[in-house]
Protein backbone atom coordinates (compact mmCIF):
# COMPACT_ATOMS: atom_id res chain seq x y z
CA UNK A 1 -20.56 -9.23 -19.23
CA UNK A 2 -21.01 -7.27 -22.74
CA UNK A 3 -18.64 -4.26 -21.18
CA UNK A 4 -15.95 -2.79 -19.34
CA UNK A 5 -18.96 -0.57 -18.17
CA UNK A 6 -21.06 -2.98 -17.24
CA UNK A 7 -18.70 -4.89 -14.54
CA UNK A 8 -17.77 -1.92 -13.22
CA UNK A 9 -21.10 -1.30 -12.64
CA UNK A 10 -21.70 -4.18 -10.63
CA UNK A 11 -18.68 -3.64 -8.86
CA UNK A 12 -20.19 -0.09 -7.83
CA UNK A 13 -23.02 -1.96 -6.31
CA UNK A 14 -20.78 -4.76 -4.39
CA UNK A 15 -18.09 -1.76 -2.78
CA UNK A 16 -20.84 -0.49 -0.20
CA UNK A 17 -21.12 -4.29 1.35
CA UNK A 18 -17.56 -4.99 1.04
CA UNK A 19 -16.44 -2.06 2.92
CA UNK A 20 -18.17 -3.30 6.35
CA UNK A 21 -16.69 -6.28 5.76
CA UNK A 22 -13.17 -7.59 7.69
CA UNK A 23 -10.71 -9.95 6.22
CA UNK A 24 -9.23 -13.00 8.37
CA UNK A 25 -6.63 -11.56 11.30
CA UNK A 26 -7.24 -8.30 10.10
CA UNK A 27 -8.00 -5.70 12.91
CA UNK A 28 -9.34 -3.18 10.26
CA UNK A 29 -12.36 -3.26 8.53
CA UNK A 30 -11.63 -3.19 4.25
CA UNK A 31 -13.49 0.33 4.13
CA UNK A 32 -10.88 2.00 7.21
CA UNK A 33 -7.83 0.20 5.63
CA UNK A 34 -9.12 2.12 2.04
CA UNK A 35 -9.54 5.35 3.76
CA UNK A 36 -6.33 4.91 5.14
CA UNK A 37 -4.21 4.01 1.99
CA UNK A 38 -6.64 6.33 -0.51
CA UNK A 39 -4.13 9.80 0.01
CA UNK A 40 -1.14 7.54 -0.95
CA UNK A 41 -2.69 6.51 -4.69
CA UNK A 42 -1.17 8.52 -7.20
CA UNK A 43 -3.29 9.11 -10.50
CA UNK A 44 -2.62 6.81 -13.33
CA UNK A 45 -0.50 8.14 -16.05
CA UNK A 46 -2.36 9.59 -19.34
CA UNK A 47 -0.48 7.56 -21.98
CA UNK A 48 -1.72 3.89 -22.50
CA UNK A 49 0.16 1.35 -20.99
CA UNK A 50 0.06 -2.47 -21.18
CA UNK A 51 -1.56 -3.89 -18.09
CA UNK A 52 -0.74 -7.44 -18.24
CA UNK A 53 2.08 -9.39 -19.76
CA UNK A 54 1.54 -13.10 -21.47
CA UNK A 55 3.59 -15.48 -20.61
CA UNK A 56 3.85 -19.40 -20.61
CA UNK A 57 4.75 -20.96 -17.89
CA UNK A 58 6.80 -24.11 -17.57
CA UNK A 59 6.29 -26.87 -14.95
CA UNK A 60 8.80 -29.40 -13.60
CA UNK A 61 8.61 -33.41 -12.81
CA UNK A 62 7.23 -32.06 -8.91
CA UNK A 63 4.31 -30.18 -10.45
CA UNK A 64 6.13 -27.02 -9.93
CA UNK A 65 5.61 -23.84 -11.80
CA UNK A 66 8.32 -21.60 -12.86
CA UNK A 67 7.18 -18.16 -14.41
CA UNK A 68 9.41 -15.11 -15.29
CA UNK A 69 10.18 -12.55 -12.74
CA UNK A 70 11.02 -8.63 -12.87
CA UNK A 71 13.33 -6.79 -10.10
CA UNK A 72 10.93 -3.93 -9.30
CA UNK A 73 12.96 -0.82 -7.15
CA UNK A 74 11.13 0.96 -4.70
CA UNK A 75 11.34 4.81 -4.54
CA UNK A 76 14.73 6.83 -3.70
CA UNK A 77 18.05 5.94 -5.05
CA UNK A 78 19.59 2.96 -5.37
CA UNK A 79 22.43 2.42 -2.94
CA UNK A 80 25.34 0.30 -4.37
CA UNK A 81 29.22 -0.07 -2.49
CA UNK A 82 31.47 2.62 -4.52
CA UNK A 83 33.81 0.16 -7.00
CA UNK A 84 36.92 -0.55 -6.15
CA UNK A 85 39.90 2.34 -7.27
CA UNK A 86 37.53 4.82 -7.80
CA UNK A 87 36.75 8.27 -6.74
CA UNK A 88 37.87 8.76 -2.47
C-alpha cells in the first residue's frame, strides 16, 4: 500500500463479496445487517480528531495484559441519586 487511496480502493472491490456473505450464528446476511444500521450513522464531525490513542501496555507474572480504559456514556442524561440534604 503507497495510499490511503489505494486501500480503500481495494476495499471498494472486496464490499460487493462481503455483503452476501453471513457471519457465524448470525441470521442476517453482513449486507441486510448494513442496510439496517446505515440510517443510524451520523456524519463524522468536520474538525480533525485523533483516531487512535498509543499506549503501552503492561503484562503480569500470568501473561495477562492490563491496558487503560475510558468510561464512555451513552446518549441522554446521566441519572445519579439526589445527595443527601439537598434540594426536596
Amino acid at each position: 500500500m503507497t495510499s490511503l487511496t489505494e486501500l480503500n480502493a481495494l476495499v471498494d472491490q472486496w464490499d460487493p463479496g462481503d455483503e452476501g456473505r453471513r457471519l457465524r450464528s448470525k441470521t442476517r446476511i453482513i449486507g441486510e445487517s448494513c442496510a439496517q444500521e446505515q440510517p443510524l450513522l451520523r456524519p463524522l464531525p468536520r474538525e480533525v480528531f485523533e483516531t487512535g490513542r498509543w499506549f503501552i501496555p503492561r503484562v503480569n507474572r500470568f501473561g495477562q495484559v492490563t491496558a487503560p480504559l475510558q468510561l464512555l456514556l451513552g446518549p441522554g442524561p446521566l441519572h445519579r441519586p439526589p445527595a443527601a440534604g439537598g434540594d426536596r
